[in-house]
Structures are given as structure tokens and as C-alpha cells.
Protein backbone atom coordinates (compact mmCIF):
# COMPACT_ATOMS: atom_id res chain seq x y z
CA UNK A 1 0.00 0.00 0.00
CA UNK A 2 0.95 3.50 -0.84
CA UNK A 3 0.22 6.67 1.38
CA UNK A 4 -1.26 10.19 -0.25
CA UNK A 5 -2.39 13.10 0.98
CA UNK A 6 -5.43 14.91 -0.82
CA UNK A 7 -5.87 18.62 -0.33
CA UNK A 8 -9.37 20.08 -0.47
CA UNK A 9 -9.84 23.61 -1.95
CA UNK A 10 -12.91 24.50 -0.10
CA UNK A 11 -14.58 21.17 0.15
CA UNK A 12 -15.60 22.10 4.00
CA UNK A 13 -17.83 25.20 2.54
CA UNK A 14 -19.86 22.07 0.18
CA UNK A 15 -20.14 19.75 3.87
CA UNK A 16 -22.12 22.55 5.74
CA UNK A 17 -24.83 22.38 3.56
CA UNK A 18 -25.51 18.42 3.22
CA UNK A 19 -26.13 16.46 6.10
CA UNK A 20 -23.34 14.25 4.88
CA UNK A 21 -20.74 14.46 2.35
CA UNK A 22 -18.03 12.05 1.37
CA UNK A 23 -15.75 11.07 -1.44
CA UNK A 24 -15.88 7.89 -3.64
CA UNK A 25 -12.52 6.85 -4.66
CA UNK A 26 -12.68 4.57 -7.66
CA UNK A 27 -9.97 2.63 -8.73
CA UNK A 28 -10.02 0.63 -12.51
CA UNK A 29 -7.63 -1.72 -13.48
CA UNK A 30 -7.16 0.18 -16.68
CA UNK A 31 -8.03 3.28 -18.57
CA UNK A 32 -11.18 1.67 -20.54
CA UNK A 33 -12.42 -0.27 -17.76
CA UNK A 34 -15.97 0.75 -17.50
CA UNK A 35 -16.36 -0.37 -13.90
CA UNK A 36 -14.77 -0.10 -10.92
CA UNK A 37 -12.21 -3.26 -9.37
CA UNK A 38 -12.04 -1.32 -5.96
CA UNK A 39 -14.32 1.58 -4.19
CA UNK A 40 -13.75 3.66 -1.11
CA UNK A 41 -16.11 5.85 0.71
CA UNK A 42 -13.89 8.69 2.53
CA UNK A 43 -16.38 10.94 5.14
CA UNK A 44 -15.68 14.82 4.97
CA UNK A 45 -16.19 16.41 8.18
CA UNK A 46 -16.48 20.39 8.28
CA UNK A 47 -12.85 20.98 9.46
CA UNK A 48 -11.10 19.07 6.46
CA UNK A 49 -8.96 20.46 4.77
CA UNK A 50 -6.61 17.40 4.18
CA UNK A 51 -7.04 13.41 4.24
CA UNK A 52 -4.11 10.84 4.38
CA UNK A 53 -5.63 7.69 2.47
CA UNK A 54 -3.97 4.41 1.34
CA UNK A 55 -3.56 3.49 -1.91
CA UNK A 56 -4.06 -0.07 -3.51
CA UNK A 57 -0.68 -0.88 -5.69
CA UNK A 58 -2.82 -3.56 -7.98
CA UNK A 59 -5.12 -0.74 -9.68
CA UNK A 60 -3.26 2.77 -11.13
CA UNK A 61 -6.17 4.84 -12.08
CA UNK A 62 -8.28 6.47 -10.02
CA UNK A 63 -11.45 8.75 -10.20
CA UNK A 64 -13.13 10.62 -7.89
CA UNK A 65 -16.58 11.40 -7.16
CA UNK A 66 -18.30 13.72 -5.01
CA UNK A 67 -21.12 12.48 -3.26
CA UNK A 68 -23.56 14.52 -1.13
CA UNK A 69 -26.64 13.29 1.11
CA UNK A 70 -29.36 15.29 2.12
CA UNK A 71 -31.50 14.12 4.89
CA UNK A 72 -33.56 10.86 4.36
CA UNK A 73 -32.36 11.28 0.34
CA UNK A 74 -30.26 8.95 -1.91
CA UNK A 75 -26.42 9.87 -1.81
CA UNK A 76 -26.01 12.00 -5.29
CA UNK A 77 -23.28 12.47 -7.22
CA UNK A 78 -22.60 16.36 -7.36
CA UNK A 79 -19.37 15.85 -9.28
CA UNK A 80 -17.08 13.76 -10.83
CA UNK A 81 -13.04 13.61 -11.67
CA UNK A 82 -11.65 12.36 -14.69
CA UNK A 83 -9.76 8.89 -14.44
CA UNK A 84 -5.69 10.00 -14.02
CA UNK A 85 -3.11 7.62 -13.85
CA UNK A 86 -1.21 7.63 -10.56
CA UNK A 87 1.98 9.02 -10.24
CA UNK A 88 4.81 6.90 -10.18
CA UNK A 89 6.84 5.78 -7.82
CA UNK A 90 5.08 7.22 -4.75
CA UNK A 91 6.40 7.16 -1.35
CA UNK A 92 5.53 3.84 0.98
CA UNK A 93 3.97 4.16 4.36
CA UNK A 94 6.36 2.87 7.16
CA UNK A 95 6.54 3.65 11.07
CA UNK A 96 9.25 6.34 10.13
CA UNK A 97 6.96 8.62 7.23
CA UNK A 98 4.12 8.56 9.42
CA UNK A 99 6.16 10.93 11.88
CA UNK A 100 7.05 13.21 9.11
CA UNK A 101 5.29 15.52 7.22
CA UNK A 102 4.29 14.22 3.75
CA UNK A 103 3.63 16.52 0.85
CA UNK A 104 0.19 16.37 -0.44
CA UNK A 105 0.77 14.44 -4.07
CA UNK A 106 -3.48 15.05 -5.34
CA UNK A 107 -5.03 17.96 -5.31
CA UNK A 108 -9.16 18.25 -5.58
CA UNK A 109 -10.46 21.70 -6.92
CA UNK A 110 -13.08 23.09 -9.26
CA UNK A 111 -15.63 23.52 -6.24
CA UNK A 112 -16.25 27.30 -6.52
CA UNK A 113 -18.89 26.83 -9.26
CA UNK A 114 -20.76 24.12 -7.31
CA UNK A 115 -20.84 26.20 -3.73
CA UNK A 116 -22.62 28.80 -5.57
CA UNK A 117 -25.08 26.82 -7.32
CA UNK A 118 -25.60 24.49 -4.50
CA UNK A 119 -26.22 27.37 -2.19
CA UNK A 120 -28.76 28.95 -4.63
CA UNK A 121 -31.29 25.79 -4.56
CA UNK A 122 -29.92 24.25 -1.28
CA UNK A 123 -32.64 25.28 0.91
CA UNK A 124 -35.95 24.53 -1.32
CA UNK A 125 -34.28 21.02 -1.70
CA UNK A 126 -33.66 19.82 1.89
CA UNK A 127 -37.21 21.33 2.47
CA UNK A 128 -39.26 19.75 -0.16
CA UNK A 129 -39.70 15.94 0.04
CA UNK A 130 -41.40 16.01 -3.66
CA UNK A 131 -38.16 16.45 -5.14
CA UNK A 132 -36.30 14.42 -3.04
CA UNK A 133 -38.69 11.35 -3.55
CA UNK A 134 -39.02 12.23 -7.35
CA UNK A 135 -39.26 8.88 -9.15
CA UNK A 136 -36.48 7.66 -11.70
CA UNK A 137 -36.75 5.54 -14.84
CA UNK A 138 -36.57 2.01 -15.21
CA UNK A 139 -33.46 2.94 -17.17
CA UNK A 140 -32.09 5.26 -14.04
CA UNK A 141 -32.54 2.61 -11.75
CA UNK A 142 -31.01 0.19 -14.01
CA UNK A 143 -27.84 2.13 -13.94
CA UNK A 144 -28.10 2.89 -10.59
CA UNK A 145 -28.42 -0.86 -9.24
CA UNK A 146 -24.72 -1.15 -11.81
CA UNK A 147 -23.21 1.29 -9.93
CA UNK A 148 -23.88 -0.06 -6.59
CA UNK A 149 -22.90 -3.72 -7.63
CA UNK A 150 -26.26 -4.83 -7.06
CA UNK A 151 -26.98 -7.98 -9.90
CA UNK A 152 -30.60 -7.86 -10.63
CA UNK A 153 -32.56 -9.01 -14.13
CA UNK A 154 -34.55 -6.07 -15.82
CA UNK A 155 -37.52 -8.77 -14.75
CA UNK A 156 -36.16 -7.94 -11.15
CA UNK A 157 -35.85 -4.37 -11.65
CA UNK A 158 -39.18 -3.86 -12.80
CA UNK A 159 -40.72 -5.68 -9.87
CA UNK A 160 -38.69 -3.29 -7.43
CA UNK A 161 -40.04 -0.71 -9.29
CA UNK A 162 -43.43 -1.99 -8.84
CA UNK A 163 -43.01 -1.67 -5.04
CA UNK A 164 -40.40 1.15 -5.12
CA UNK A 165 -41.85 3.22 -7.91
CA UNK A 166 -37.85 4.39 -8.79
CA UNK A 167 -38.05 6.69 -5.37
CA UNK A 168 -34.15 6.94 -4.81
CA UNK A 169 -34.46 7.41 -1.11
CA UNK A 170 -36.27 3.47 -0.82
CA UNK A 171 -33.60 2.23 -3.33
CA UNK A 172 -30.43 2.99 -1.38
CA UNK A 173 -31.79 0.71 1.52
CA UNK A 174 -30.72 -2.63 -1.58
CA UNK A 175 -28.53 -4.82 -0.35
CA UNK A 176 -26.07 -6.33 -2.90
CA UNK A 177 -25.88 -10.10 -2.26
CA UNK A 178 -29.87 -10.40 -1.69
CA UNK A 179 -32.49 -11.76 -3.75
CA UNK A 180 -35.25 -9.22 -4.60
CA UNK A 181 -37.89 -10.67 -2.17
CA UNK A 182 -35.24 -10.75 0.45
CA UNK A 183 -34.64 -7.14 -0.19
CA UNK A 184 -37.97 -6.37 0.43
CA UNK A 185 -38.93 -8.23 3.05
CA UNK A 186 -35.78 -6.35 4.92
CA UNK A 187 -37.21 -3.07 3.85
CA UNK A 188 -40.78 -3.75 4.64
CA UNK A 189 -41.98 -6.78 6.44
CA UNK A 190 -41.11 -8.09 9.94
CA UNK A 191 -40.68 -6.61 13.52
CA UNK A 192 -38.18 -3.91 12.39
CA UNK A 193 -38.24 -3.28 8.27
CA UNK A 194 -35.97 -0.50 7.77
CA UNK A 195 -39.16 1.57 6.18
CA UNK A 196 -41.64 0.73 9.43
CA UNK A 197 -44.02 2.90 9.30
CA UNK A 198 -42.87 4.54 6.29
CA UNK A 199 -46.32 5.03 4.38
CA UNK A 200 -48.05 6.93 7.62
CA UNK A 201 -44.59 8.86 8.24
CA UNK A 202 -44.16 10.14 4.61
CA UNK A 203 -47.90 12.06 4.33
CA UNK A 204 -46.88 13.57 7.32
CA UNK A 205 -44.04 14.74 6.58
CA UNK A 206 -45.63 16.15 2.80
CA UNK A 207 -49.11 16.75 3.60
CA UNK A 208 -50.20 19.49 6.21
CA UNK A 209 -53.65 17.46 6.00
CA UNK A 210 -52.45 13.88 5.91
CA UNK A 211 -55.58 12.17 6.68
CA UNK A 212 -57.94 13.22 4.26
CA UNK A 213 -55.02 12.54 1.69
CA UNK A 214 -54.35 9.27 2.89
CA UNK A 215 -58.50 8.65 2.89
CA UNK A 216 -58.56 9.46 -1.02
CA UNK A 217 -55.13 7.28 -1.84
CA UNK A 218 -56.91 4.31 -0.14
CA UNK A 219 -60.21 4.90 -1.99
CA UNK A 220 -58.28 4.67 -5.80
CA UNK A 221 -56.11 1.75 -4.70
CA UNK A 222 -59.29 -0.30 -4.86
CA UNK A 223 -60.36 0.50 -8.30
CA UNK A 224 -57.28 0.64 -11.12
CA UNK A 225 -59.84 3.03 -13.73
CA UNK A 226 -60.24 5.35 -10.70
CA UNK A 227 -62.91 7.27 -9.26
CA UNK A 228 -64.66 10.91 -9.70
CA UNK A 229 -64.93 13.88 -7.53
CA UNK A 230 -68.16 13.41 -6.66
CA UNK A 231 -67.42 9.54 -5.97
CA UNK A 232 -64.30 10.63 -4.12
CA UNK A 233 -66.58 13.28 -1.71
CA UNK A 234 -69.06 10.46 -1.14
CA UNK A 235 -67.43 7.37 -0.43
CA UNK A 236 -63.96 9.48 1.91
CA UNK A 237 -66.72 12.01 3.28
CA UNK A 238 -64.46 14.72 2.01
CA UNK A 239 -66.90 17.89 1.88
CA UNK A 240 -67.49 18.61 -2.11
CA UNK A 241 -65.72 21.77 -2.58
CA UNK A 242 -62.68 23.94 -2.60
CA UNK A 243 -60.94 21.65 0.42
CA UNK A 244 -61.22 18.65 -1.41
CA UNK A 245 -60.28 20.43 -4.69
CA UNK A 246 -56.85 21.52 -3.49
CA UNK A 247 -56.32 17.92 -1.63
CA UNK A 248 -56.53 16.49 -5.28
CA UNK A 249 -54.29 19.38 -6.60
CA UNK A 250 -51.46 18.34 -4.27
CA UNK A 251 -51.59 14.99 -4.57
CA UNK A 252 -51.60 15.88 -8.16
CA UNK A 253 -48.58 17.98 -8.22
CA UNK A 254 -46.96 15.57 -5.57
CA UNK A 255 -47.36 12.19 -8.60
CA UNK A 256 -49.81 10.78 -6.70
CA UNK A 257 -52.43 10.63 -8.78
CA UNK A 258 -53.14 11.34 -12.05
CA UNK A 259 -56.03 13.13 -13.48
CA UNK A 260 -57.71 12.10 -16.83
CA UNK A 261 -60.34 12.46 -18.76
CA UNK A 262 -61.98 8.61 -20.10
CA UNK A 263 -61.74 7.50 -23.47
CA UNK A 264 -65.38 8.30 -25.31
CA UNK A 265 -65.96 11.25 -22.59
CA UNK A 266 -65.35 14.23 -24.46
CA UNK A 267 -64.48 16.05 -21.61
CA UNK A 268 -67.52 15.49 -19.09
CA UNK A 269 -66.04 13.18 -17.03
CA UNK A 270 -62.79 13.51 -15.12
CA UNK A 271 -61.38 10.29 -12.86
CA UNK A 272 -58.63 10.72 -10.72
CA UNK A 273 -56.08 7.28 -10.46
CA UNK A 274 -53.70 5.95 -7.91
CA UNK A 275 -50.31 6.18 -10.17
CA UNK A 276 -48.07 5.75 -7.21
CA UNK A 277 -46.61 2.37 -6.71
CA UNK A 278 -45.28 2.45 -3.18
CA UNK A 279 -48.55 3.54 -1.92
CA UNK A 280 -50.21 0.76 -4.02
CA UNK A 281 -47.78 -1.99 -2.63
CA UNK A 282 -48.29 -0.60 0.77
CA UNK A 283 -52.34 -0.70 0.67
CA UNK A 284 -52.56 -3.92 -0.86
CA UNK A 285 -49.75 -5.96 0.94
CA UNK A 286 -47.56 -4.27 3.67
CA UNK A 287 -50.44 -3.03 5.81
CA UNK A 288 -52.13 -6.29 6.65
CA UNK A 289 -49.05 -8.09 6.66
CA UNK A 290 -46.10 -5.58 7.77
CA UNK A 291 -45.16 -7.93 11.25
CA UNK A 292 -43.97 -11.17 8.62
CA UNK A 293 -40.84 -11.57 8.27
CA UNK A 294 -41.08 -13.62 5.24
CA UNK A 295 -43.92 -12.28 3.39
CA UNK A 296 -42.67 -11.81 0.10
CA UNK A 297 -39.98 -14.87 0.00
CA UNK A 298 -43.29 -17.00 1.09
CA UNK A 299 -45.90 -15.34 -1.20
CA UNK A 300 -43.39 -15.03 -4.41
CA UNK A 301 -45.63 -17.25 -6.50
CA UNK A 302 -48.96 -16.66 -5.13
CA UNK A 303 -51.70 -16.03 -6.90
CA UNK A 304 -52.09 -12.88 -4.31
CA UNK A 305 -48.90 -11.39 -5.70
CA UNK A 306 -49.51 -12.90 -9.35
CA UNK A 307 -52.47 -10.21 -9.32
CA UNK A 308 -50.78 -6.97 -7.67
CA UNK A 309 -48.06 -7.73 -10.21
CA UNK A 310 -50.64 -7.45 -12.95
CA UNK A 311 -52.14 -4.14 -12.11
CA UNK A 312 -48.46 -2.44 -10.52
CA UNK A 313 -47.10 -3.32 -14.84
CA UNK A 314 -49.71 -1.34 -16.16
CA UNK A 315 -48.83 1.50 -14.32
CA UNK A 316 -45.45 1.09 -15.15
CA UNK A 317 -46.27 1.26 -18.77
CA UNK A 318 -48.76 4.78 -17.97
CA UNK A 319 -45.34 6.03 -16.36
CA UNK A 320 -43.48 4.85 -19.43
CA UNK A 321 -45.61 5.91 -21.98
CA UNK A 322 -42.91 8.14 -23.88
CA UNK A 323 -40.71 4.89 -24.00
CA UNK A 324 -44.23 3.00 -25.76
CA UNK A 325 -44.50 6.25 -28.25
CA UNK A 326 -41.07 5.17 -29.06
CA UNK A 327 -40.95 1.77 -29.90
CA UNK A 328 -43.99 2.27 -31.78
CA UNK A 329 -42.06 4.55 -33.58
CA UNK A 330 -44.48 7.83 -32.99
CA UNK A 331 -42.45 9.85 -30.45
CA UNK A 332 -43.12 12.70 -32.11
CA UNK A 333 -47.07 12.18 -33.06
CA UNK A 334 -49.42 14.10 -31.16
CA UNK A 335 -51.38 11.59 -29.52
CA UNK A 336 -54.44 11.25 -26.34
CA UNK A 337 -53.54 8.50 -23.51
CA UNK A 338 -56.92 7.35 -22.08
CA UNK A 339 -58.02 3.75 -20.83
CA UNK A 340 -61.92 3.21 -20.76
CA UNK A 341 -64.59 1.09 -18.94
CA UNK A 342 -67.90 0.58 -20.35
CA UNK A 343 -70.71 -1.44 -18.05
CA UNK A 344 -72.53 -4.47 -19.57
CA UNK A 345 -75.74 -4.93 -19.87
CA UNK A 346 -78.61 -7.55 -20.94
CA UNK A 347 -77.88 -6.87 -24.47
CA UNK A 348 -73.98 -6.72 -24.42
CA UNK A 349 -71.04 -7.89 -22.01
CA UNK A 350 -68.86 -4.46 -20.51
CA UNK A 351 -65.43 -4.38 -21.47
CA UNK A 352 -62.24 -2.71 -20.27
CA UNK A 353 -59.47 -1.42 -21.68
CA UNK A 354 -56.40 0.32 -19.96
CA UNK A 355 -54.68 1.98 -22.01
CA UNK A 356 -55.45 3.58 -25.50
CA UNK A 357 -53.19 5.46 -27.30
CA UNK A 358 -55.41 7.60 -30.34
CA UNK A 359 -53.03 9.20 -32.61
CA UNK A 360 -53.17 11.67 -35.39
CA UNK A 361 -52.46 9.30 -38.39
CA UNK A 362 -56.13 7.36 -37.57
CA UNK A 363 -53.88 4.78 -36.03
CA UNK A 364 -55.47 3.50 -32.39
CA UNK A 365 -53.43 1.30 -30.47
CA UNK A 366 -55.47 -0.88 -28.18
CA UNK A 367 -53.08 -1.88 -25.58
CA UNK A 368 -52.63 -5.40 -23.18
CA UNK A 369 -50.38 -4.90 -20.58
CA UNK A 370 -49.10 -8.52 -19.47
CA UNK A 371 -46.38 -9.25 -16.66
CA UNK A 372 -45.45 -12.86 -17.53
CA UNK A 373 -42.43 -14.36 -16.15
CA UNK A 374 -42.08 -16.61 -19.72
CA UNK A 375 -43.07 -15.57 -23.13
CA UNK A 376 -46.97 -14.74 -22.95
CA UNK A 377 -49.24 -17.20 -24.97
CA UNK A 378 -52.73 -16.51 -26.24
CA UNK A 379 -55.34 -18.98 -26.05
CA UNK A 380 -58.92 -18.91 -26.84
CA UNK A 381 -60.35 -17.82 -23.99
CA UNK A 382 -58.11 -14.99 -24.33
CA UNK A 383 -58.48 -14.73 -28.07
CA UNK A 384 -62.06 -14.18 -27.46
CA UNK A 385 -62.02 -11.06 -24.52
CA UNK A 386 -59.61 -9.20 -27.10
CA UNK A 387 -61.40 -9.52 -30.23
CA UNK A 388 -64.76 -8.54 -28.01
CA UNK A 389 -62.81 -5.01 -26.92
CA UNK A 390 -61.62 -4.36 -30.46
CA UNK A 391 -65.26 -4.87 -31.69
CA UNK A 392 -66.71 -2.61 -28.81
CA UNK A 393 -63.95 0.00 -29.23
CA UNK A 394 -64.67 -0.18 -33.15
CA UNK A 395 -68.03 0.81 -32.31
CA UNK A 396 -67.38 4.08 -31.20
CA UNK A 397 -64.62 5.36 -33.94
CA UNK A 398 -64.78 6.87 -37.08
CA UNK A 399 -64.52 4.80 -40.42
CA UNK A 400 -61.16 6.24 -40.97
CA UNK A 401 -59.62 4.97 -38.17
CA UNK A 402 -57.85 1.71 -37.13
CA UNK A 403 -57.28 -0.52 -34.24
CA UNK A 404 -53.66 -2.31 -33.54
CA UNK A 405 -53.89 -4.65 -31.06
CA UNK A 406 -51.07 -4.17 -29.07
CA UNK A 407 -49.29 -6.43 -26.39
CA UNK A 408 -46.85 -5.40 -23.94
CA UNK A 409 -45.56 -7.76 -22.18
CA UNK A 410 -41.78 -8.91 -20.15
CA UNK A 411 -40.39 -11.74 -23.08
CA UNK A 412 -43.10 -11.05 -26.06
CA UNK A 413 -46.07 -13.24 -27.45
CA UNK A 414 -45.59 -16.51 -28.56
CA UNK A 415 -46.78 -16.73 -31.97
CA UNK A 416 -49.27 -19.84 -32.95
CA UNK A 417 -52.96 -19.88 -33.32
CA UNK A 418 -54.24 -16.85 -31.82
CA UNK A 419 -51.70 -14.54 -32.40
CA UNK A 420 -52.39 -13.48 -35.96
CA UNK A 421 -54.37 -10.67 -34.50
CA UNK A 422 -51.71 -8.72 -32.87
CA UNK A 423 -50.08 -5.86 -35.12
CA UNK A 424 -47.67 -4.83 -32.32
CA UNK A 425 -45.47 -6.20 -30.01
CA UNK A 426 -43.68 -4.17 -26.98
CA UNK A 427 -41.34 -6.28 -24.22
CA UNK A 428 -39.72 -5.03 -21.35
CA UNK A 429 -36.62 -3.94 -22.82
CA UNK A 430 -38.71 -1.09 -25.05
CA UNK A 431 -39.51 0.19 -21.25
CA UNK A 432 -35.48 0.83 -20.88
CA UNK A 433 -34.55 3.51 -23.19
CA UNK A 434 -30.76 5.11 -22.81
CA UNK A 435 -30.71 8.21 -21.13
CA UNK A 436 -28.11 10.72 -19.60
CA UNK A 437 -26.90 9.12 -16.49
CA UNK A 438 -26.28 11.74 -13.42
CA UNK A 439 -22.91 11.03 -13.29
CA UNK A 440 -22.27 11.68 -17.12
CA UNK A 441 -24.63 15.10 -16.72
CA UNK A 442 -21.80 16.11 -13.72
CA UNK A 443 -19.84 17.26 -16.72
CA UNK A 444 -20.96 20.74 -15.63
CA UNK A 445 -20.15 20.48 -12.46
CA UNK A 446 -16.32 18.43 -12.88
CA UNK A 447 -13.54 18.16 -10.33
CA UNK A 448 -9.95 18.88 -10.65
CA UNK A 449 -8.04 15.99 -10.08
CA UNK A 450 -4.30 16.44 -10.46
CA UNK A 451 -0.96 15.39 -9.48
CA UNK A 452 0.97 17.73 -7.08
CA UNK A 453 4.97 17.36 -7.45
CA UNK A 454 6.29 15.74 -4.09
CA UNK A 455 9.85 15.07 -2.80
């Protein structure tokens, strides 16, 4: 092992204003290694102004990253180094150079521009929970399980975010090493889940009226179309006016719930829906089961999970509905995103469908949202519910306009009997689209790191 000292240009300015702050010293085994062989967290206390650290001799690059924590918030990277190759020939650590003074041989700098604009937004972000819960991608979460060593399948990934809903602050509390339902049982179930009590604790600490919010997310968890003002007022007991309007705004603004206006409507109905997955999760499983220890390791192929799983994809695919666009190859089309429920009657069976996608080019895509843990198969039976949708939703659309069956689903349809009908097929992987990872966007924001000359 070597010895170093780095020097800090005003790093102790950066740790007043996060509750923590620390270094992450990553060492590669070569200049194009894309990940890490060794990582080292080094704490920065306010009166820093110089750390002695130890050196691996197996790996000679390094790169630095800045790392700051706000309270009950995902670390973030702030900034990051460029990989250097160590100096050579750098002086060993023995009994005697521990008594003298060592000359520092890496300088950090380049924090001037990140005090200021840190100190411009600190305050409204250690304030506002909304931004500090604010949900990533599948794609961000991806990456951000990679950078923390965490091995999980994008059929894993998608199932945390099903619980998680991409909320950085509940994805720090992974464990590498653990299976996905041993993850979250740790985080949820049992005597002392590192999230106890999380769901009542986090519309507190939002929500200056936390009940009546928490009355109205319980309502839509029990129906996935949603529910109505007026249905909202009755069945909570929320008073019909301007308090119950601006409880609905800030669960609004706070992703929530979503407000939309049902396929066929034209505008005279408005439902409000439960789009947030943690709360979902929480409703449906963690609250009647929060004190076993082994709920989701025991339950992983129930048929009680089999059907959460279900309804938590489709609202991954409403929250991933620019990644759909995509793959269907209309991310630029002006297009509505509705889902619509029509009642049966003597004369005709109802039908539901969640998502719709009506586009400008007469194009309707008539979407099935399938979780499957193999390639998804259509039989009859199933044959039979979609061609009775397409026929109902043909009903109501012009003569111009066409429907495209379209399945989304984890592997893709398996193609035999009943799969002629199908014009479009979406998997999983459409749901991951590259995107600008945080550390690549801390180009604005870079360190210095150099080599200082030494004796």
C-alpha cells in the first residue's frame, strides 16, 4: 500500500450544507475499464482540509466522485473527476513517514462553481420531500443498481419498481448479495423493516392534511380506472368543494395521482387514479401483513402477488408511456392517452381497456399490458375477450380509423394460433430507453483531479 495526501480547496464550505458528504474513490484496473475493481467511501467532516488515504498498488487509475446526502435522500453524485493515472513511484507508508510531514501528491479543486449553485437551490431542496422522492426511470434505476454492484434481471428491476416506484431514497436501503424478495422483506416486512411505518410517516411529513389525503389514496387503490370527484366526496366524506379540490391538486402535483379524462368522454367526465406504486404496494400488501418476516420470499408465486403484479405493470407502462411512443415509432405524433370502462348490460357484455393510445395518423393502439415471467401465450379464452374489446372499441370510432392490437408484455407473445391478431409487439426492454446518467450530466459540475509534485 501507498500513502497520499489529498488537499481540499474549499470542500468544508460544500459539507455545511448536506447532512453528509463524502468522497468515492474509484480505482479501474485500466483506462477503458468501464467499472470499478475497488471503491472507497472517505467521510468529509467540516474541518477538512486534508485526508491521508492508502492506496491499492494492484489498480493505477483512479477517479473521484463527489457524493452529497441530504437528509432521508439517496447519496447523489454532485461531481465527478476524470480517471488519471497515478503518479509513479510514490512514497511507501512505514513507522518512520508517518512521523514526518508528507507533501500532499493530489489535489481536488473546481468547487467554486458548485458552492454557488448548490447554495442557490440548497434550501428549497432539503425542504421539499417532492423532489427528493421524485421517481427515476426504469433505465435510471437500471444504472443505478450497476453502480452499486447490485446484480438484478430487468424482470427484477421492474418488480422493485413496482413496489419502489424508482423513489431513490427506498432504493439505497438494496442490499447487494440479496435476492429481490429478500430485499424487500428487509425493507418492509417483519418486527423492524428499515421503512416501518414509512407510508403513515411520509404524508406527514408532505401533507399538512395527511388524513384526508391518505382517505382518497386508499379509496383509488381499490379501483385501477379510478374514481370521480363526486365519488371521491361520497365514499372518503371529504366535503365537495374547494378543500377537497386543493387535496386532489397536491396529490396531483406531488405524482400521486393522475387526473384524466376517459376515453369516449369528451371532456364530461374527469377520474382521478392511484399512479403511485409504493402507496399501491403498501395498501394492498404491507399493511395487513407488515409484522412477517417472510412475506414476500413466502408469497413469491402466489396467486395474491400474481395479481398486484398485474395491475403495478400497467402502471409502469402509464409512467413509461414516452418509451411505448417510441418503440412504436411515434415519439413525435401528437397523440391522447386514455383507458376506458364501459358497463354491460342484458344486451352486451362491458369491457375494459387500460390503455389507449389515439393518434393523429387514424392509427389506435389498443393496448394489453401482461407481466409474464415466460413468453406470454394466447389462447382462446383470451383470443375471445380481445377480439370482443376491439369490436366494442370499433363501435365508437370513425370509419377512418384503425385498431392495432397491441401487447406489452416482459419476453413477447408466442406466436401460434391466436396470435395473428396482434399488429404490435412491446417487451420489457422497449420500457429501458438510454438516457443521460447523473454522473455523465456532472460534466458541468467536474472536479480537478491532479498530481501535485512531491519530494
Amino acid at each position: 500500500m501507498y500513502c497520499c495526501i489529498f488537499q481540499f480547496c474549499i470542500l468544508s464550505n460544500l459539507a455545511k450544507i448536506f447532512s453528509s458528504l463524502s468522497l468515492k474513490l474509484c480505482f479501474f484496473s485500466g483506462a477503458d475499464a468501464e467499472k470499478p475493481a475497488e471503491v472507497f467511501d472517505i467521510s468529509v467532516s467540516l474541518k477538512d482540509r486534508e485526508q491521508y488515504i492508502l492506496l491499492p498498488t494492484t489498480n493505477r487509475y483512479l477517479r473521484v466522485d463527489l457524493v452529497s446526502e441530504f437528509k432521508n435522500q439517496l447519496p447523489q453524485v454532485l461531481a465527478y473527476s476524470k480517471t488519471i493515472n497515478l503518479p509513479q513511484n510514490l512514497p511507501q507508508i512505514n513507522t518512520k513517514t508517518l512521523e514526518q510531514d508528507i507533501s500532499p501528491i493530489m489535489e481536488l479543486s473546481g468547487f467554486k462553481e458548485i458552492i454557488k449553485n448548490i447554495e442557490e437551490t440548497a434550501i428549497p431542496l432539503s425542504i421539499n420531500l417532492n423532489s427528493e422522492l421524485e421517481a427515476k426511470s426504469l433505465k435510471e434505476c437500471e444504472e443505478y443498481f450497476e453502480h452499486e454492484n447490485i446484480i438484478m434481471s430487468r424482470y427484477d428491476i421492474i418488480q422493485a419498481y413496482m413496489v419502489f416506484g424508482g423513489i431513490p431514497y427506498y432504493l439505497r436501503y438494496f442490499k447487494k448479495g440479496f435476492s429481490l424478495s429478500g430485499n424487500i422483506d428487509e425493507i418492509l416486512f417483519g418486527r423492524n423493516p428499515r421503512l416501518k411505518d414509512e407510508y403513515n410517516r411520509l404524508f406527514k411529513a408532505i401533507f399538512s392534511n395527511p388524513e384526508d389525503c391518505k382517505k382518497i389514496i386508499k379509496l383509488l387503490s381499490t379501483k385501477h380506472i379510478g374514481y370521480t370527484r363526486e365519488e371521491i366526496s361520497a365514499e372518503t366524506g371529504i366535503p365537495f368543494g374547494g378543500g377537497l379540490t386543493n387535496t386532489l391538486t397536491s396529490l396531483i402535483e406531488s405524482d400521486f395521482i393522475q387526473k384524466y379524462t376517459p376515453y369516449n368522454e369528451h371532456g364530461k367526465v374527469v377520474k382521478y387514479k392511484l399512479i403511485d406504486n409504493f402507496c399501491l404496494f403498501w395498501l394492498k400488501h404491507v399493511e395487513a401483513n407488515s409484522n412477517k418476516t417472510n412475506y414476500m420470499t413466502e408469497n413469491i408465486t402466489s396467486d395474491i402477488l400474481k395479481y398486484w403484479r398485474g395491475i403495478a405493470f400497467e402502471e409502469v407502462c402509464w409512467q413509461h408511456i414516452d418509451n411505448i411512443k417510441n418503440a412504436l415509432g411515434i415519439k413525435g405524433l401528437n397523440c391522447s392517452i386514455s383507458a376506458w370502462s364501459i358497463k354491460g348490460n342484458d344486451n352486451r357484455e362491458g369491457a375494459q381497456i387500460d390503455l389507449l393510445i389515439i393518434r393523429k395518423d387514424n392509427i389506435v393502439n389498443l393496448c394489453e399490458m401482461k407481466f409474464a415471467s415466460d413468453i406470454y401465450n394466447i389462447d382462446k379464452e383470451e383470443d375471445s375477450k380481445l377480439r370482443h374489446r376491439i369490436e366494442t372499441l370499433k363501435d365508437t370510432l370513425s370509419a377512418k380509423q384503425a385498431i392495432h392490437l397491441t401487447i406489452i408484455s416482459t419476453y413477447g407473445i408466442k406466436y401460434g394460433k391466436y396470435s395473428g391478431l396482434v399488429q404490435k409487439e412491446i417487451t420489457m426492454d422497449d420500457l429501458y430507453t438510454p438516457y443521460n446518467t447523473q454522473l455523465e450530466n456532472a460534466d458541468e459540475a467536474r472536479i480537478n483531479l491532479q498530481p501535485l509534485a512531491y519530494a
